[in-house]
Protein backbone atom coordinates (compact mmCIF):
# COMPACT_ATOMS: atom_id res chain seq x y z
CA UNK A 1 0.00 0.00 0.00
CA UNK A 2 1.44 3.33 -0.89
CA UNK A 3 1.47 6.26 0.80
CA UNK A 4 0.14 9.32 -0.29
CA UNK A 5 1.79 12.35 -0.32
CA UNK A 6 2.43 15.52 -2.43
CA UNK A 7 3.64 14.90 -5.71
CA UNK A 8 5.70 17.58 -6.20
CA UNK A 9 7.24 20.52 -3.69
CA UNK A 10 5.67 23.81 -3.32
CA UNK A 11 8.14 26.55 -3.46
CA UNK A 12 8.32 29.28 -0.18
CA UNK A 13 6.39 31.73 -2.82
CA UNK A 14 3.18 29.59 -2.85
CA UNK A 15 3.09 28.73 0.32
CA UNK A 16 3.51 32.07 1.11
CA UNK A 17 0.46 33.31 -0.95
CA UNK A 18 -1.53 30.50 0.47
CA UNK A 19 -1.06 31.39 4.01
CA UNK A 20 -1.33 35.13 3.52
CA UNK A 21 -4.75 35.43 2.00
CA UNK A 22 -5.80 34.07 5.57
CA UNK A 23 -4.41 36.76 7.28
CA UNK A 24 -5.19 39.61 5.81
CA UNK A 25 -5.99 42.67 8.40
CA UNK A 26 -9.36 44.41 7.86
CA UNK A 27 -9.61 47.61 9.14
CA UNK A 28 -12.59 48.51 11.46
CA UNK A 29 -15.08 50.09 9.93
CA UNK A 30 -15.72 54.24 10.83
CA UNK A 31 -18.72 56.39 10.82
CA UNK A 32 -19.10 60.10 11.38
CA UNK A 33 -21.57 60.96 14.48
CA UNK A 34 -24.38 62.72 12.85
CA UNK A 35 -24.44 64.44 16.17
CA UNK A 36 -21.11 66.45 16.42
CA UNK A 37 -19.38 64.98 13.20
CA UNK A 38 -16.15 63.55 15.24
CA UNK A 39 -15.37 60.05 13.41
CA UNK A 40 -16.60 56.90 15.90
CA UNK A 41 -16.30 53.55 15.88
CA UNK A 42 -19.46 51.67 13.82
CA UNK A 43 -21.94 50.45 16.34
CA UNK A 44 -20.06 52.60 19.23
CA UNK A 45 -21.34 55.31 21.41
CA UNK A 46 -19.64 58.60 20.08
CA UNK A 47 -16.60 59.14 22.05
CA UNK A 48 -17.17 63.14 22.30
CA UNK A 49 -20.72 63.69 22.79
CA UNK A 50 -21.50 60.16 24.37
CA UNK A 51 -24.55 59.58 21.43
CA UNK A 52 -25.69 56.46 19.86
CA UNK A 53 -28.18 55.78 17.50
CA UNK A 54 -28.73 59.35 17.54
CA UNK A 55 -29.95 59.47 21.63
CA UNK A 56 -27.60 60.62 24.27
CA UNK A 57 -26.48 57.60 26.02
CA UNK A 58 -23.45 57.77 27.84
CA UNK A 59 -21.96 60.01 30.12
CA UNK A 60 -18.79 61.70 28.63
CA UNK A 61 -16.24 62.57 30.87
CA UNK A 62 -13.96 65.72 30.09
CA UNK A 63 -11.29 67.34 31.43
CA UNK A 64 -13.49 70.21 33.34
CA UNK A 65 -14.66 67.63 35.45
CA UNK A 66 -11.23 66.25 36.98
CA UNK A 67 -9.88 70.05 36.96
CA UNK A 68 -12.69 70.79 39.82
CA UNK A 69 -12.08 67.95 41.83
C-alpha cells in the first residue's frame, strides 16, 4: 500500500500566498456621528458627545470635570 503524499514541492512563494490570504488585516469600519461629526467607531457610542443611534447615552467625561475635583 502506498502512501500518499504531495507529488511535487511547493516553493516558499506559494506557500507564502496560500497562508497570507488568511491573514489579511481588515480595518474597522468608521462612521461620522451625525451628532457632532467627530469620526466613531461603527456600532459605538460617540466618544465626544457620548450619542448612539442618535440618543444621548453615555456620560462623557472631560477634562473640566477632573480640573474641579
Amino acid at each position: 500500500m502506498a502512501s500518499v503524499g504531495p507529488k511535487q514541492k511547493l516553493s516558499k512563494a506559494r506557500t507564502g500566498k496560500r497562508r497570507s490570504a488568511n491573514l489579511k488585516i481588515e480595518s474597522s469600519s468608521v462612521n461620522v456621528c451625525k451628532n457632532c461629526g467627530e469620526v466613531k467607531r461603527a456600532h459605538f457610542a460617540c466618544p465626544k458627545c457620548g450619542t448612539y443611534d442618535e440618543k444621548r447615552s453615555v456620560k462623557v467625561k472631560t477634562n473640566e470635570n477632573k480640573e474641579s475635583k
